[in-house]
Protein backbone atom coordinates (compact mmCIF):
# COMPACT_ATOMS: atom_id res chain seq x y z
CA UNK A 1 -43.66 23.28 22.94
CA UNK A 2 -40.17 24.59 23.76
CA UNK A 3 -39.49 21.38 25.88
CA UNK A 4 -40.41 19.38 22.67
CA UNK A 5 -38.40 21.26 20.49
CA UNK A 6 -35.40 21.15 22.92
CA UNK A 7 -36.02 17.45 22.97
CA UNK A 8 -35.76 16.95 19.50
CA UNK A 9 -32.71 19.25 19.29
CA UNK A 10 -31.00 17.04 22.02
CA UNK A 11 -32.13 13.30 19.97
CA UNK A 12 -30.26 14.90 17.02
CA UNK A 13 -27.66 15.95 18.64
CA UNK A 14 -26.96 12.48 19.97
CA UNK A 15 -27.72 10.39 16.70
CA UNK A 16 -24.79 13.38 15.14
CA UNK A 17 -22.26 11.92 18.49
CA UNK A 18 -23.12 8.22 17.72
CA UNK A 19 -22.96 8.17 13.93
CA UNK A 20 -19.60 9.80 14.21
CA UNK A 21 -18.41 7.40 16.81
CA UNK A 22 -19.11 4.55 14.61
CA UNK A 23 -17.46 6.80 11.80
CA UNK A 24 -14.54 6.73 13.84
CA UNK A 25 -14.32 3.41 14.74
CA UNK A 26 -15.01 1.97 10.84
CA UNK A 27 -11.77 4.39 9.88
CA UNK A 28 -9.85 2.95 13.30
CA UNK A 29 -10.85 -0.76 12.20
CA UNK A 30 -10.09 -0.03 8.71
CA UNK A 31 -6.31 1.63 9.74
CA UNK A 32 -5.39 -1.79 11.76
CA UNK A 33 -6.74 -4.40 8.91
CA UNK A 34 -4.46 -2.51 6.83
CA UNK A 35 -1.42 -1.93 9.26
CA UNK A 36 -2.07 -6.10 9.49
CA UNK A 37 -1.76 -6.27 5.55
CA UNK A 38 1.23 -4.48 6.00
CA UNK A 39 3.13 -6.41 8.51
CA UNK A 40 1.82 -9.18 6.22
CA UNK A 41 3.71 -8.12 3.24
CA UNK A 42 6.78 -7.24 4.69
CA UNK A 43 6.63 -10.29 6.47
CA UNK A 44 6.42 -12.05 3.11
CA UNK A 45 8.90 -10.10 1.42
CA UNK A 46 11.55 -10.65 4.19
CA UNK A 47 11.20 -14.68 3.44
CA UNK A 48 11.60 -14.04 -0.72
CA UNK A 49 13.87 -11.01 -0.87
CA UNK A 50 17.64 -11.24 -0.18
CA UNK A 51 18.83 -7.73 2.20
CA UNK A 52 20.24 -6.03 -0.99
CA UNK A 53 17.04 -6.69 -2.81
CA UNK A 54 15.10 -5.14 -0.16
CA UNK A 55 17.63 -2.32 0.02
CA UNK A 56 17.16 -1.82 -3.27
CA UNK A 57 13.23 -1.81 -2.68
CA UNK A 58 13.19 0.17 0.05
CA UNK A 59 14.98 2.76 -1.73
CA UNK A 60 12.56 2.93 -4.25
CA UNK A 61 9.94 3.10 -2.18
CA UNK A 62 11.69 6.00 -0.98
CA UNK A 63 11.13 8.12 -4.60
CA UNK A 64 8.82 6.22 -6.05
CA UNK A 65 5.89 5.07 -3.70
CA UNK A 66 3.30 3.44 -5.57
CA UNK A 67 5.42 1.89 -8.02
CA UNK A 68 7.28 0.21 -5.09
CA UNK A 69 3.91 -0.85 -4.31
CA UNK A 70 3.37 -2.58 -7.27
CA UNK A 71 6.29 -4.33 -7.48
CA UNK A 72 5.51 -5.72 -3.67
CA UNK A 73 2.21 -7.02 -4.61
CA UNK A 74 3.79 -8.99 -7.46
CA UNK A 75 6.41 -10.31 -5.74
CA UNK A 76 3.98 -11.49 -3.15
CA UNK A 77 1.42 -13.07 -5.76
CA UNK A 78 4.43 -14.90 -7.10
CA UNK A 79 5.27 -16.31 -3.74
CA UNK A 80 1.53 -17.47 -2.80
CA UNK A 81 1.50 -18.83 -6.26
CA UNK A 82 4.55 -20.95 -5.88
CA UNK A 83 6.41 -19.24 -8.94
CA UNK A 84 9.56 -18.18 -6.41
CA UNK A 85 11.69 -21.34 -5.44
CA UNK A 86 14.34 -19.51 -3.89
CA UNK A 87 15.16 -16.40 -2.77
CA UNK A 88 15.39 -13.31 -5.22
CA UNK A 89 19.05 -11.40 -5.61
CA UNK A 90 19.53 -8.28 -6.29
CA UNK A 91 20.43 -8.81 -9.72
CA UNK A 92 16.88 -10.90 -10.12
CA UNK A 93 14.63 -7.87 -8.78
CA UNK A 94 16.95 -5.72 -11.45
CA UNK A 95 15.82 -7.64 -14.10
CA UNK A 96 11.93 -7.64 -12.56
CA UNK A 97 12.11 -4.08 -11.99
CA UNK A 98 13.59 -3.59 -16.04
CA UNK A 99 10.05 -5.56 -17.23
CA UNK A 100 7.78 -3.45 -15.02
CA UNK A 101 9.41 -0.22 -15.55
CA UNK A 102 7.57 1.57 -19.05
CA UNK A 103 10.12 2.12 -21.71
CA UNK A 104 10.70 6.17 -22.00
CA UNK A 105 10.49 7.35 -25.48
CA UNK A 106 14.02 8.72 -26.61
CA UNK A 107 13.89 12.00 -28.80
CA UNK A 108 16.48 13.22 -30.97
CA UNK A 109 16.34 16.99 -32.00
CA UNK A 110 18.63 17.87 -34.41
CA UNK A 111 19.07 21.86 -35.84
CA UNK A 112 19.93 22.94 -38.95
C-alpha cells in the first residue's frame, strides 16, 4: 500500500518535470522565432531606411516603444508590398511619423 502510494507520488512527480520541460522549451522556441523576426525587421529596415532615418527611429524607440513598433511594421508592409522605390530620408519618415502620430487636442483657458 505505501509502495503504491509512493509510486504514484513518484509518476506525478515526473509528468510535473516533463510538462515543465516542454513548458520550457515552447517559451525557448518561441524566444528564437521571435529574436529571428527581429533580425528580420531590422534587416529590412536597414535596406529602406537611410542612417538618419534610423537614428531618428531608434531614438524613438528609445521613449516611445510600441509606437516605434508600429511604425516598423508599416514601413516593412510597405516594402514587401512594393510601395517604397527608394530609400526613405529623414525628412520622408518626418512626414510618416506626422500621419501616424494622433493629433493632441489644444485647450485654451482663459480667466476672467
Amino acid at each position: 500500500m505505501v509502495d503504491d502510494e509512493l509510486a504514484e507520488l513518484r509518476r506525478r512527480k515526473m509528468e510535473q518535470m516533463q510538462r515543465q520541460a516542454m513548458d520550457q522549451q515552447a517559451m525557448e522556441d518561441e524566444a528564437a522565432r521571435q529574436q529571428q523576426i527581429d533580425a528580420q525587421v531590422r534587416a529590412a529596415l536597414m535596406e529602406i531606411l537611410e542612417p538618419e532615418a534610423r537614428e531618428r527611429l531608434n531614438t524613438i524607440k528609445l521613449t516611445r516603444p510600441e509606437f516605434a513598433k508600429a511604425v516598423e511594421q508599416q514601413l516593412v508592409m510597405l516594402a514587401q508590398s512594393g510601395r517604397v522605390r527608394q530609400r526613405i530620408t529623414d525628412e520622408q519618415l518626418k512626414a510618416l511619423l506626422a500621419q501616424l502620430t494622433p493629433s493632441k487636442k489644444e485647450f485654451k483657458i482663459t480667466r476672467k
